[in-house]
N, C-alpha and C. Protein backbone atom coordinates (compact mmCIF):
# COMPACT_ATOMS: atom_id res chain seq x y z
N UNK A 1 -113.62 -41.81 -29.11
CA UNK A 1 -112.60 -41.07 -29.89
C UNK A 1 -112.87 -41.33 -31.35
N UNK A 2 -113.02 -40.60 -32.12
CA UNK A 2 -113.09 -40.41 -33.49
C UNK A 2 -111.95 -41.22 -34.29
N UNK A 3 -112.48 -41.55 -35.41
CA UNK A 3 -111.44 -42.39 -36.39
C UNK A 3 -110.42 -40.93 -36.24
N UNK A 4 -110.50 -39.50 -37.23
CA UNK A 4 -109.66 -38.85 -37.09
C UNK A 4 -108.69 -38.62 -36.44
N UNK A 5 -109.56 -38.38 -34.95
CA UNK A 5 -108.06 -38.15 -34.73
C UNK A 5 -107.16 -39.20 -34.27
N UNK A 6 -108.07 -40.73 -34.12
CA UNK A 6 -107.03 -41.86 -33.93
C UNK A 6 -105.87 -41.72 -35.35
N UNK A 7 -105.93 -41.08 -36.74
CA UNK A 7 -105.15 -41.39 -37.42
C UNK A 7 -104.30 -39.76 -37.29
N UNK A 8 -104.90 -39.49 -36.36
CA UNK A 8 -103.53 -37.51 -36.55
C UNK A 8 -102.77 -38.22 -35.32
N UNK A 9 -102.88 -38.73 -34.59
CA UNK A 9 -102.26 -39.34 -33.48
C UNK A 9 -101.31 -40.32 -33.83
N UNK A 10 -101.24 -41.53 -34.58
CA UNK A 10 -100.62 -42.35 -35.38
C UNK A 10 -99.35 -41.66 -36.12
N UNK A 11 -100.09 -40.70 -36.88
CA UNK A 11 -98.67 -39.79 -37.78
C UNK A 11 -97.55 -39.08 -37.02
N UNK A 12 -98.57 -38.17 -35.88
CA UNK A 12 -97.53 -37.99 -35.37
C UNK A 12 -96.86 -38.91 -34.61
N UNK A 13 -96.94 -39.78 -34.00
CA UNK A 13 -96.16 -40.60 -33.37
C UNK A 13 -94.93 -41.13 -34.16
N UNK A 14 -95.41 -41.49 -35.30
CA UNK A 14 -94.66 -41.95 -36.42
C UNK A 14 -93.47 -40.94 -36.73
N UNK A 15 -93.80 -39.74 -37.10
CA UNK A 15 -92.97 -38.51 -37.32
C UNK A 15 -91.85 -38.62 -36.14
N UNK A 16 -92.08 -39.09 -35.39
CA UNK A 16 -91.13 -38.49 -34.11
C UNK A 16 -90.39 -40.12 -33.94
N UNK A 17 -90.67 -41.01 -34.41
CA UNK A 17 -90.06 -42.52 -34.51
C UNK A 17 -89.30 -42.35 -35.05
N UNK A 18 -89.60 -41.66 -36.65
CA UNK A 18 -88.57 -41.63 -37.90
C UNK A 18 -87.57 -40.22 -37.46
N UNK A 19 -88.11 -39.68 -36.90
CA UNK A 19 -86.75 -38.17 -36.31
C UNK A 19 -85.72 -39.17 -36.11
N UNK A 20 -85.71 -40.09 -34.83
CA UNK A 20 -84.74 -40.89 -34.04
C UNK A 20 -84.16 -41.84 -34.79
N UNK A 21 -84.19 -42.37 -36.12
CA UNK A 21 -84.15 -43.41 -36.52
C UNK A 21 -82.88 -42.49 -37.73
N UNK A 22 -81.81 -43.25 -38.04
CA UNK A 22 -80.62 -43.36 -38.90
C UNK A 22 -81.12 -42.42 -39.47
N UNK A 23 -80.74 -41.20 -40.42
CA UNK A 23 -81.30 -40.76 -41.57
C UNK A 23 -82.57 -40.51 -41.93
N UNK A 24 -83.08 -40.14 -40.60
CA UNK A 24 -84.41 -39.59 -40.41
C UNK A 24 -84.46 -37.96 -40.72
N UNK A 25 -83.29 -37.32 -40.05
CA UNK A 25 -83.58 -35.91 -39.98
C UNK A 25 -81.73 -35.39 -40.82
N UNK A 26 -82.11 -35.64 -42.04
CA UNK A 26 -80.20 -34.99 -42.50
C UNK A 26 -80.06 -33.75 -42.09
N UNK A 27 -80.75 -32.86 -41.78
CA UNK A 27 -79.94 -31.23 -41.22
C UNK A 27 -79.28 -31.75 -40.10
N UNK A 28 -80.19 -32.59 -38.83
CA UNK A 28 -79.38 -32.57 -37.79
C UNK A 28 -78.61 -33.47 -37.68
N UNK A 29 -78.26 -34.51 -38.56
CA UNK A 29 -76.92 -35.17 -39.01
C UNK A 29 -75.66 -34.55 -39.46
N UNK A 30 -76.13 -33.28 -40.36
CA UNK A 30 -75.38 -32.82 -40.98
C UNK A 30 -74.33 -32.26 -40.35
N UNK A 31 -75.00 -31.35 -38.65
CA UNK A 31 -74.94 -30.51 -37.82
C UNK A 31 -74.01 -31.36 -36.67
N UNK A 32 -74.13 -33.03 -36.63
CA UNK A 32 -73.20 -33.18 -35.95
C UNK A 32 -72.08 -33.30 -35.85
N UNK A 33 -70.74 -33.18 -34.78
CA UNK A 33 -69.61 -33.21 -35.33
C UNK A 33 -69.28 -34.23 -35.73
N UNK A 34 -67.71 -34.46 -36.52
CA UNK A 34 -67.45 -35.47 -36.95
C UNK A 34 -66.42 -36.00 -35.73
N UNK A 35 -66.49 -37.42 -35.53
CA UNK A 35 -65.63 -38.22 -34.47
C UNK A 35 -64.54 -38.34 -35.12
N UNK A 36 -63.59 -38.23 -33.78
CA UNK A 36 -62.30 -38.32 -34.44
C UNK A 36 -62.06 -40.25 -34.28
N UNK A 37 -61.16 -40.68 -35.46
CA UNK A 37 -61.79 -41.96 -35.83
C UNK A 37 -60.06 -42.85 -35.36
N UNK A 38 -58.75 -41.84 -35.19
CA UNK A 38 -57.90 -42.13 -35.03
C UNK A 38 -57.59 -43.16 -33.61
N UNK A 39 -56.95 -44.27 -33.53
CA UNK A 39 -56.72 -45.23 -31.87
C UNK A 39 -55.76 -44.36 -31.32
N UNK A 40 -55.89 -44.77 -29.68
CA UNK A 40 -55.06 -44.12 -28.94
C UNK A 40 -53.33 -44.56 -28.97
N UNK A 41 -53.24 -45.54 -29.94
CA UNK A 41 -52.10 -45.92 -30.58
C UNK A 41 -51.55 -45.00 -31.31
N UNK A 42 -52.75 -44.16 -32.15
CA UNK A 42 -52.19 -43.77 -33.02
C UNK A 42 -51.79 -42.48 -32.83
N UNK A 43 -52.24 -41.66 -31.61
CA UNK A 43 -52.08 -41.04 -30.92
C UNK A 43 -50.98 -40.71 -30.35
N UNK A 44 -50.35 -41.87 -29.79
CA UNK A 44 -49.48 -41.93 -28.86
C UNK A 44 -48.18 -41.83 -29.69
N UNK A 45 -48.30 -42.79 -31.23
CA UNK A 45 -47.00 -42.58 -31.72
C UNK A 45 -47.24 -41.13 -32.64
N UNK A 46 -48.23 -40.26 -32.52
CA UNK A 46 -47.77 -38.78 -33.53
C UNK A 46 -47.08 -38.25 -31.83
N UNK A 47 -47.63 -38.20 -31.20
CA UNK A 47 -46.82 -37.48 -29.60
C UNK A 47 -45.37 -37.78 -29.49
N UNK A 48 -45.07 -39.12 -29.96
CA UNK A 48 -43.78 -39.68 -29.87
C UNK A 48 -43.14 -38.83 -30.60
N UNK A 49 -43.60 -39.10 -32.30
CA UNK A 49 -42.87 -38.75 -33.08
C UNK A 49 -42.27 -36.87 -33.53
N UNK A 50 -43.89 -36.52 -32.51
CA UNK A 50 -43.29 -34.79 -32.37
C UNK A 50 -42.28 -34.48 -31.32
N UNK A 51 -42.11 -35.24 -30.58
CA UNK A 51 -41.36 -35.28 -29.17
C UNK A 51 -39.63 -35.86 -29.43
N UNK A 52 -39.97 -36.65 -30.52
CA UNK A 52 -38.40 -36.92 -31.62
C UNK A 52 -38.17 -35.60 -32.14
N UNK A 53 -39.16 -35.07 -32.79
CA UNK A 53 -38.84 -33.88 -33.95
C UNK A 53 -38.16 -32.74 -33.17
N UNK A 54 -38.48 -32.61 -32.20
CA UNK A 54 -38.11 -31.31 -31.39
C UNK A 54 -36.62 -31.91 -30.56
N UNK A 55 -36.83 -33.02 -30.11
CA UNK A 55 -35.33 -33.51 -29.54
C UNK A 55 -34.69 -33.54 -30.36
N UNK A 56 -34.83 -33.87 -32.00
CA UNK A 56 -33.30 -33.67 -33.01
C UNK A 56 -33.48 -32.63 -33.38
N UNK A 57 -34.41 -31.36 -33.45
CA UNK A 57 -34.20 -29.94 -33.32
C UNK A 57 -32.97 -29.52 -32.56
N UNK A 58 -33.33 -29.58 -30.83
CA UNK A 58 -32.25 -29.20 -30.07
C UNK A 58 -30.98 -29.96 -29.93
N UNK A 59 -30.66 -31.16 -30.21
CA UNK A 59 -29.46 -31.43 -30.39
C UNK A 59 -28.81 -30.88 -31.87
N UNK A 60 -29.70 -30.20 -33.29
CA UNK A 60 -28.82 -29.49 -33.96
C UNK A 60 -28.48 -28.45 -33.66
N UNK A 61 -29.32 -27.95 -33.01
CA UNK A 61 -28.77 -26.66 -32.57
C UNK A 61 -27.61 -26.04 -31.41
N UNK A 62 -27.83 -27.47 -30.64
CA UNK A 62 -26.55 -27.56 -29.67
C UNK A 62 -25.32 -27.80 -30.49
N UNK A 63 -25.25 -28.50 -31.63
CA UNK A 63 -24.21 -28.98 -32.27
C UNK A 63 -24.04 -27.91 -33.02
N UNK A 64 -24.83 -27.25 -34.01
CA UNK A 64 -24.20 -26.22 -34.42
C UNK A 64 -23.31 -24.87 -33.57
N UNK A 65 -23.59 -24.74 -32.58
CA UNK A 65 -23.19 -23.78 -31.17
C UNK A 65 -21.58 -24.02 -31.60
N UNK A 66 -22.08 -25.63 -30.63
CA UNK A 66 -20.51 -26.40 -30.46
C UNK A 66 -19.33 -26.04 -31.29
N UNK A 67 -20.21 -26.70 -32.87
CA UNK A 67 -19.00 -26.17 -34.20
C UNK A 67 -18.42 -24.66 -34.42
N UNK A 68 -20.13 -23.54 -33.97
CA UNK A 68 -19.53 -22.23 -33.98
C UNK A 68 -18.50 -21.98 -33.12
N UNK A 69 -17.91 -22.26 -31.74
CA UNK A 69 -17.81 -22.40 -30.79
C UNK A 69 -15.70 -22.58 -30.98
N UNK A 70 -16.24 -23.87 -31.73
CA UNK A 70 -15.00 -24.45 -31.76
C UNK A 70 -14.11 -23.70 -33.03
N UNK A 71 -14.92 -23.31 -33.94
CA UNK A 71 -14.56 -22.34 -35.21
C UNK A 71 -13.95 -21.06 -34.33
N UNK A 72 -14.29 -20.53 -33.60
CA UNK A 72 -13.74 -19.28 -32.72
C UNK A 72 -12.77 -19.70 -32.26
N UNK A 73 -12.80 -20.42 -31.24
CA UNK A 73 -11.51 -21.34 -30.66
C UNK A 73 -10.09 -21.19 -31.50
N UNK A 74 -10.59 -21.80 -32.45
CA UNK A 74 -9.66 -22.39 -33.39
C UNK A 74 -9.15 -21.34 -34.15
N UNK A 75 -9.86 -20.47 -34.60
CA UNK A 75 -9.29 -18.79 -35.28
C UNK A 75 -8.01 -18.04 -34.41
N UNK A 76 -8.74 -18.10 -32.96
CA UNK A 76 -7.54 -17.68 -31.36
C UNK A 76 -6.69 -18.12 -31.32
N UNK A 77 -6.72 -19.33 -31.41
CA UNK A 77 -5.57 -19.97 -31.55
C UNK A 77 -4.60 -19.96 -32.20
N UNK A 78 -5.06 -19.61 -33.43
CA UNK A 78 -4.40 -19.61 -34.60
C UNK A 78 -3.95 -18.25 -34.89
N UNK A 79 -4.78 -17.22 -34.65
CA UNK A 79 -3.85 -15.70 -34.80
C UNK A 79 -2.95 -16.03 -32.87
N UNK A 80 -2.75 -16.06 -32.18
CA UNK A 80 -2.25 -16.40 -30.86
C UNK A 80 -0.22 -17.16 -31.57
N UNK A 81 -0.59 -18.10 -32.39
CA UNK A 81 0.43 -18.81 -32.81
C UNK A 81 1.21 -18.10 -33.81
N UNK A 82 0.41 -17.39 -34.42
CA UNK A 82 0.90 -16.53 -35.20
C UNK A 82 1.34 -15.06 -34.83
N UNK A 83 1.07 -14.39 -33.63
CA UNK A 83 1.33 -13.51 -33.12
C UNK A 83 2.90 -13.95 -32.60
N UNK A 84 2.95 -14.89 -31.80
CA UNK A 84 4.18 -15.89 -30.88
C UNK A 84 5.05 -16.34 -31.97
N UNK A 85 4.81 -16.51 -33.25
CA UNK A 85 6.04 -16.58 -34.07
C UNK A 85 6.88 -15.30 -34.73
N UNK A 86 5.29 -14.45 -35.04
CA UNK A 86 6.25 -12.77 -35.47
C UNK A 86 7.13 -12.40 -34.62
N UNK A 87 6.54 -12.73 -33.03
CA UNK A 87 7.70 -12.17 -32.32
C UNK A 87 8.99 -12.79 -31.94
N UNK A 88 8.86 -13.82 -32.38
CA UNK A 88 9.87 -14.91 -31.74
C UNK A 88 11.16 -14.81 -33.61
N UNK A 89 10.42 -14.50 -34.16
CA UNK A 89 11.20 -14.45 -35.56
C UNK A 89 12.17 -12.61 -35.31
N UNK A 90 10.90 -11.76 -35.06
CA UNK A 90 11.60 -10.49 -34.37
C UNK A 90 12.56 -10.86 -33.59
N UNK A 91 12.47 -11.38 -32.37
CA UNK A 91 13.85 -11.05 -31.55
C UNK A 91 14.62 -11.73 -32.07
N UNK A 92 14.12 -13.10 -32.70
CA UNK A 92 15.70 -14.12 -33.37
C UNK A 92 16.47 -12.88 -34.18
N UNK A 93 15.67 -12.36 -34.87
CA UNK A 93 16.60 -11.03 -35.68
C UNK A 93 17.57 -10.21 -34.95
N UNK A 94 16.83 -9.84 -33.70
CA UNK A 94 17.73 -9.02 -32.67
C UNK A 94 18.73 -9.86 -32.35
N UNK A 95 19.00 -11.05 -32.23
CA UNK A 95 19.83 -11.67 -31.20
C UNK A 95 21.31 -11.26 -31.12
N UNK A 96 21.86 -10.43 -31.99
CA UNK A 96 23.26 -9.60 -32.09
C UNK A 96 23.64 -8.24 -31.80
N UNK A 97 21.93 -8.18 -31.39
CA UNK A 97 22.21 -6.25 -31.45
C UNK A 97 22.52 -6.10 -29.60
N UNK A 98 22.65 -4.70 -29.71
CA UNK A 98 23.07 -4.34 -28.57
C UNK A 98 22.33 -3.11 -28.56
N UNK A 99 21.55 -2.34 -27.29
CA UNK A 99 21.14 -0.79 -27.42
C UNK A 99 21.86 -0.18 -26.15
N UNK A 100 22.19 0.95 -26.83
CA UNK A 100 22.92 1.33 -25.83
C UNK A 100 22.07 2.94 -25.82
N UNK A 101 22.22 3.10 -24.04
CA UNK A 101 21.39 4.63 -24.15
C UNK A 101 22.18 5.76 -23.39
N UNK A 102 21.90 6.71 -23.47
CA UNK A 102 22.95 7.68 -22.85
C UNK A 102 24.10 7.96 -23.29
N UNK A 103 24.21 7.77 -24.45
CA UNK A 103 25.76 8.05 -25.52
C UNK A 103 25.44 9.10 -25.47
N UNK A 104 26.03 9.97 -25.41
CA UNK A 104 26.05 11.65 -25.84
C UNK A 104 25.97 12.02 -27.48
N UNK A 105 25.04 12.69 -28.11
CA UNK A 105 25.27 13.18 -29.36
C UNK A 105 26.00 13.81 -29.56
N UNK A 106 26.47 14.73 -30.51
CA UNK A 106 27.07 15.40 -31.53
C UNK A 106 27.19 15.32 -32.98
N UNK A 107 27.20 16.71 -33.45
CA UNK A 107 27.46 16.43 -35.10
C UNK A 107 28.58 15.73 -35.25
N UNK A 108 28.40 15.58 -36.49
CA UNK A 108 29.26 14.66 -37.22
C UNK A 108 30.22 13.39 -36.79
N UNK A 109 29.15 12.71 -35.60
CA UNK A 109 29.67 11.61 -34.36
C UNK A 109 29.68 10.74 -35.66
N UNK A 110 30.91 9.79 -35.26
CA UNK A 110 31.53 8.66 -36.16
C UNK A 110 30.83 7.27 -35.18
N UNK A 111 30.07 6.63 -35.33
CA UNK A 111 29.38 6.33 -34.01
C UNK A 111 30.42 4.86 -34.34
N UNK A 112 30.63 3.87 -35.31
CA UNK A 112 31.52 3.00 -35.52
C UNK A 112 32.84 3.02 -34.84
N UNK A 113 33.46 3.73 -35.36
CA UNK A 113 35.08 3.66 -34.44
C UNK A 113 34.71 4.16 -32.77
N UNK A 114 33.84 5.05 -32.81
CA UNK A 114 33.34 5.68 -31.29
C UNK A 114 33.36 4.36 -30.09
N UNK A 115 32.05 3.46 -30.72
CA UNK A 115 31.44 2.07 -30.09
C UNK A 115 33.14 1.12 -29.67
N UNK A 116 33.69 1.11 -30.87
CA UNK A 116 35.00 0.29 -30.82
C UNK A 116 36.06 1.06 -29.61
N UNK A 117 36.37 1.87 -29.59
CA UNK A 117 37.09 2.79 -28.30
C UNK A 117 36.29 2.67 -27.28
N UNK A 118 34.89 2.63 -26.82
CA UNK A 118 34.36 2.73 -26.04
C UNK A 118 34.40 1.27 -25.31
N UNK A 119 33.75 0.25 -26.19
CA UNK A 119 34.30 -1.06 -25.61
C UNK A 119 35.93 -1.52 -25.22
N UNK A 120 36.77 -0.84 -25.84
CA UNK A 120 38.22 -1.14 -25.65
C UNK A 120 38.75 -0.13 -24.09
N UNK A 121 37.98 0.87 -24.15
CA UNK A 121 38.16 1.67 -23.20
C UNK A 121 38.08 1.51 -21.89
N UNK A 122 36.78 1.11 -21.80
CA UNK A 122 35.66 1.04 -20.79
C UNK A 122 35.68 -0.43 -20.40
N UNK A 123 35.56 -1.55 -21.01
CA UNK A 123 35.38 -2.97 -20.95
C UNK A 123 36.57 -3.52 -21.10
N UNK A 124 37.74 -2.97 -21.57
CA UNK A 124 39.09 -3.77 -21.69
C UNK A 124 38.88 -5.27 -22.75
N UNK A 125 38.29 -4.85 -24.11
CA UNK A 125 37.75 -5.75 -24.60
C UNK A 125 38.44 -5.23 -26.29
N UNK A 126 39.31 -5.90 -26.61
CA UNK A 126 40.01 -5.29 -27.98
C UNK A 126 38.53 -6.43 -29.47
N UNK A 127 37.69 -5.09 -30.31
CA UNK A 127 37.18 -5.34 -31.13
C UNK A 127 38.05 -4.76 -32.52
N UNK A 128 37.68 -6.05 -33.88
CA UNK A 128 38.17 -5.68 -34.53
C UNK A 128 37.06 -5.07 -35.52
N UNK A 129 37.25 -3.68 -36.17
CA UNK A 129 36.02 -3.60 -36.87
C UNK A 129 35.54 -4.08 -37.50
N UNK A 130 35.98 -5.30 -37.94
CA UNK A 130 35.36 -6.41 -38.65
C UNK A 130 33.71 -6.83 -37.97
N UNK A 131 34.16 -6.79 -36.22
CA UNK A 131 33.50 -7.09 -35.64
C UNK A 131 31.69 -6.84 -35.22
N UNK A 132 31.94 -5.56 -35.83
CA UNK A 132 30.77 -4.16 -35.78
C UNK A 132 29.95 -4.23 -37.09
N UNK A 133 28.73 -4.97 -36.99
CA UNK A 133 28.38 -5.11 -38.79
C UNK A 133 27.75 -3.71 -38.78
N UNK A 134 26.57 -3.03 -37.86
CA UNK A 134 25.79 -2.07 -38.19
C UNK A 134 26.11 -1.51 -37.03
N UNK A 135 26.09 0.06 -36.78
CA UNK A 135 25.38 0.79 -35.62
C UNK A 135 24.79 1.99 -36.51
N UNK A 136 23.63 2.01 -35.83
CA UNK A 136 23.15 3.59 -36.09
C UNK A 136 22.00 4.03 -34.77
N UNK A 137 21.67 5.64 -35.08
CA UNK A 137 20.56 5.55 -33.63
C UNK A 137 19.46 5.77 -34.71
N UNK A 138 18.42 5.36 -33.07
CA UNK A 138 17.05 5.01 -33.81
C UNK A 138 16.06 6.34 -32.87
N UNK A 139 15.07 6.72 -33.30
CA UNK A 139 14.00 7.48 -32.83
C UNK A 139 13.87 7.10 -31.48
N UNK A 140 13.95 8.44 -30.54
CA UNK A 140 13.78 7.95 -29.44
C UNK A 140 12.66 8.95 -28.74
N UNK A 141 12.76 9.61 -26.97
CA UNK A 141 11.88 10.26 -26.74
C UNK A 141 12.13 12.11 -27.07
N UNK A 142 11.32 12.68 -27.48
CA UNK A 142 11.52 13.98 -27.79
C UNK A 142 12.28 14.70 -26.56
N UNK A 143 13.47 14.94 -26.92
CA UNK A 143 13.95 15.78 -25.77
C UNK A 143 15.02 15.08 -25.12
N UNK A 144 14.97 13.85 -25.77
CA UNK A 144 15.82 12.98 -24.88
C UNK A 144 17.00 12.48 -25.55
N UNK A 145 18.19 11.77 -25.12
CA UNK A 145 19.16 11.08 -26.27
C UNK A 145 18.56 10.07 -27.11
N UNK A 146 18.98 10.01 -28.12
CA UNK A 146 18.10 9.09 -28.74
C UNK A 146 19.46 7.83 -28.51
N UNK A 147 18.78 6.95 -28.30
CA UNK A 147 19.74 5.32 -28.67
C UNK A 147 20.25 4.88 -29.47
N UNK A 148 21.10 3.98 -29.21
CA UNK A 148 21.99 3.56 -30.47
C UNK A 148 21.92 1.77 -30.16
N UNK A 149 21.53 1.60 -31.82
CA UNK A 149 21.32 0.36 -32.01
C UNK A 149 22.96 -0.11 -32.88
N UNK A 150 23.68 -1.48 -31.90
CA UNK A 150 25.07 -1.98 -32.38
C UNK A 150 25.12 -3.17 -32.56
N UNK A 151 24.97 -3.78 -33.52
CA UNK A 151 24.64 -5.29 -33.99
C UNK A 151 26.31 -5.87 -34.65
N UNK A 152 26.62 -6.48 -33.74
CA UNK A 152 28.12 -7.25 -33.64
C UNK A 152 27.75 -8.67 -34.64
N UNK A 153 28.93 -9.12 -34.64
CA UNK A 153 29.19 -10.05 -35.69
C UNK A 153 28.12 -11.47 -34.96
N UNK A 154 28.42 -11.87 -34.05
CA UNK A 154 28.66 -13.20 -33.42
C UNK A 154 27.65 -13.08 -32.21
N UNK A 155 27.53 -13.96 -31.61
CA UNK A 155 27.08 -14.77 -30.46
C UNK A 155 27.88 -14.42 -28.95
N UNK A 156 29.05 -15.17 -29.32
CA UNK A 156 30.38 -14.40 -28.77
C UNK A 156 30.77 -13.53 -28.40
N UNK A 157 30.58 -12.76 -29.25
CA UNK A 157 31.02 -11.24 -29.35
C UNK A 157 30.13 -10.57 -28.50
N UNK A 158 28.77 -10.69 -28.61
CA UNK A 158 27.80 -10.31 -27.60
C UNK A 158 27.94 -10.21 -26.48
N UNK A 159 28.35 -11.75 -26.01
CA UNK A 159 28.42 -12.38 -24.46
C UNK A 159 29.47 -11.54 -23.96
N UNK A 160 30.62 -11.58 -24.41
CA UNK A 160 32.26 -10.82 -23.86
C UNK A 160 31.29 -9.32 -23.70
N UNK A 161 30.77 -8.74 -24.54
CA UNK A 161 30.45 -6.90 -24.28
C UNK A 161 29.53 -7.18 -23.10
N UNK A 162 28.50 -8.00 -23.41
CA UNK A 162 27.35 -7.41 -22.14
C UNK A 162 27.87 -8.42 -20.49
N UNK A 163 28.84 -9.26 -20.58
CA UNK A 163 29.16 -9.44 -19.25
C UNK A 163 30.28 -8.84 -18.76
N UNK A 164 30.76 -7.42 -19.10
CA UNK A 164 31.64 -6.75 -19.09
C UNK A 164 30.96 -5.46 -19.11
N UNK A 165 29.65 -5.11 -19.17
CA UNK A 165 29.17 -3.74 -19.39
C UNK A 165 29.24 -3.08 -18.15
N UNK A 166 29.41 -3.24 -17.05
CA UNK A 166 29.44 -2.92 -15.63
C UNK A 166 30.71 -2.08 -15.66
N UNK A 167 31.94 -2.51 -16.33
CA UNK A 167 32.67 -1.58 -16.71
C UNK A 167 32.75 -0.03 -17.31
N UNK A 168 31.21 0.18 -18.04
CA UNK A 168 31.10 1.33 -18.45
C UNK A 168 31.12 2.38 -17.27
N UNK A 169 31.37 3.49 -18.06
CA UNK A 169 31.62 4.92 -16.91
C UNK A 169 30.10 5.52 -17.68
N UNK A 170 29.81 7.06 -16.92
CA UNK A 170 29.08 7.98 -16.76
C UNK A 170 28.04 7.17 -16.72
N UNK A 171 26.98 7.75 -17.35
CA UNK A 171 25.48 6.85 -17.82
C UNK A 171 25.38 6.24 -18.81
N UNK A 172 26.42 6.01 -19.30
CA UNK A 172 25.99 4.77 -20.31
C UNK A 172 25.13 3.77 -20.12
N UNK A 173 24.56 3.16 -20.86
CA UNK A 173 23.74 1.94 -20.18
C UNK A 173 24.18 1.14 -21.50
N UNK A 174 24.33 -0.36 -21.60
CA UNK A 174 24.29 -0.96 -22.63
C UNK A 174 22.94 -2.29 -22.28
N UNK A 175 22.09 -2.29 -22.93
CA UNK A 175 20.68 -3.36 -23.13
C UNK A 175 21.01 -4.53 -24.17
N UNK A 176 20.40 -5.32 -23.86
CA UNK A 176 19.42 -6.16 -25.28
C UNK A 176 18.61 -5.97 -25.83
N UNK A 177 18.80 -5.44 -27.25
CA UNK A 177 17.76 -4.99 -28.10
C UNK A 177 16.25 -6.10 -28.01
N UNK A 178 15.20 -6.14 -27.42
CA UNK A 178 14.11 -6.76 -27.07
C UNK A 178 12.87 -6.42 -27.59
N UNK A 179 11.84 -7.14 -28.38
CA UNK A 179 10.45 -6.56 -29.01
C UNK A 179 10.21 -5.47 -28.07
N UNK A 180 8.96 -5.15 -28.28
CA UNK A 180 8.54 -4.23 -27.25
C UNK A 180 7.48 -5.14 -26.72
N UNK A 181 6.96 -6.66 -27.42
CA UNK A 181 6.03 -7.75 -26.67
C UNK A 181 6.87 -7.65 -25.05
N UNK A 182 8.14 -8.22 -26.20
CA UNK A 182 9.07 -8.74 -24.73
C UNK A 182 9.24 -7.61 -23.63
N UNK A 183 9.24 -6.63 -24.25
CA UNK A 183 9.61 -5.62 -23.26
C UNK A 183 8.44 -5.53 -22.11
N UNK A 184 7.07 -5.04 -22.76
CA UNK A 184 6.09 -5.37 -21.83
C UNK A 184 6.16 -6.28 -20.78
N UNK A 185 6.42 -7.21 -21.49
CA UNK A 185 6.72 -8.75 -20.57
C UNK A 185 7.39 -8.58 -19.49
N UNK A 186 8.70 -8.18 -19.88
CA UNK A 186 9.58 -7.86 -18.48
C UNK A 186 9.48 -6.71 -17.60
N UNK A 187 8.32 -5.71 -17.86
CA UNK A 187 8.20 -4.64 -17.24
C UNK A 187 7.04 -5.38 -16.43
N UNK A 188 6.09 -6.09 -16.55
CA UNK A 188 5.13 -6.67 -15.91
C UNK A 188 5.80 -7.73 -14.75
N UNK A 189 6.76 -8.71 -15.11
CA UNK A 189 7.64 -9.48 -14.31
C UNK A 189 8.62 -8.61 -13.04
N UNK A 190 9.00 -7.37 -13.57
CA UNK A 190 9.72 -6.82 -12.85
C UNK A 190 8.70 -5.90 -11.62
N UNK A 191 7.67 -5.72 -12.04
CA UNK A 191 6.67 -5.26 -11.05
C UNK A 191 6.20 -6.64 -9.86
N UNK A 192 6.10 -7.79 -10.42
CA UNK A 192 5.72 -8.97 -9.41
C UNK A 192 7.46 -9.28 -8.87
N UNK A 193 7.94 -8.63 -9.38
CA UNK A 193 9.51 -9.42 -8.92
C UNK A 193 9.96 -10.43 -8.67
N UNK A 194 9.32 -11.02 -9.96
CA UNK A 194 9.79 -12.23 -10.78
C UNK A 194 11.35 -12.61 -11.74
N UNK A 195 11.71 -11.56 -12.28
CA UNK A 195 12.81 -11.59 -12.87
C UNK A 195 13.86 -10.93 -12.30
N UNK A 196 15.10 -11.56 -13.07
CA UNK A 196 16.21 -10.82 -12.74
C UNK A 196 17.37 -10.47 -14.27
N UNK A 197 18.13 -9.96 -14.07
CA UNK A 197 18.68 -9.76 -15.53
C UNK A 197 19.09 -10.42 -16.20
N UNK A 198 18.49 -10.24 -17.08
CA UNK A 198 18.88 -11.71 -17.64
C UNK A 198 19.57 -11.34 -19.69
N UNK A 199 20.37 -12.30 -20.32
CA UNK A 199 20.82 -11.86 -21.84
C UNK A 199 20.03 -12.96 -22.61
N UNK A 200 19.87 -11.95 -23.37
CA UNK A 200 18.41 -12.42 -24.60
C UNK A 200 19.72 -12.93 -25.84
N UNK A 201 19.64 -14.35 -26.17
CA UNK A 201 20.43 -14.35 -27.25
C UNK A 201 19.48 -15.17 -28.04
């Protein structure tokens, strides 16, 4: 074998030593990826700590629900309490009146002294007109008598007319002037036949 090519043989061998060797070949260093350099410690607490992030996610969002939740609640409630006092302030207003239906009209009806004869008449019940603060009638159904609203002095005065109204003749009817909440109310009770007649004071 020739000196030559004992020394083309040498180089290359050499060439292919230094490929393998640290910083032999920078393209294909360049080309490899980079290791990820992080411990499985460290790992474990970013997993943790995303696994926190998302659990105090959904507990704000459950809590905000809750507060929306309870904000509704609390609005219901509150128009509910306020509905139950308009009406309860309404009928306290009524608590003197009397409606009476089936009075017969006519012009120029004196409906004051009328009411007073009619209770003295009919009920055997002597009123003094002192007794009678308001009557007048109110809008009723087209075609029909309209009613008459009679708001007496007293408490008293009430009780003696309407446990004595059974005394009236023709169709008179004498009522307790009642919201129309309440009225609903007792038209719903009187269908389960729950109630019985009862005086609203």
């Amino acid at each position: 074998m020739s000196l030559g090519k004992n020394q083309a043989g040498v180089k290359t061998v050499q060439s292919l030593l230094a490929a393998k060797k640290p910083g032999g070949n920078k393209d294909q260093q360049e080309k490899l990826p980079k290791r990820d350099t992080r411990t499985h410690s460290d790992v474990s607490e970013e997993s943790i700590d995303n696994i926190d992030i998302m659990s105090i996610h959904s507990d704000l969002k459950d809590i905000k629900k809750s507060l929306q939740d309870t904000v509704i609640q609390s609005d219901l409630e509150s128009s509910v309490d306020a509905l139950k006092s308009a009406n309860y302030n309404e009928q306290y207003s009524r608590k003197h009146n009397i409606r009476i239906v089936n009075y017969p009209e006519k012009n120029n009806e004196h409906l004051h002294a009328e009411f007073i004869n009619l209770v003295k008449k009919d009920l055997k019940i002597n009123l003094e007109p002192t007794d009678l603060i308001a009557i007048h009638r109110i809008p009723g159904k087209e075609g029909a008598i309209r009613p008459i609203i009679a708001k007496v002095r007293n408490t008293d005065t009430k009780i003696k007319i309407m446990r004595s109204k059974k005394g009236l003749k023709k169709d008179i009817k004498f009522h307790d002037d009642i919201t129309q909440k309440n009225l609903g109310l007792m038209s719903r009770l009187n269908l389960t036949g729950k109630t019985r007649e009862c005086l609203v004071l």
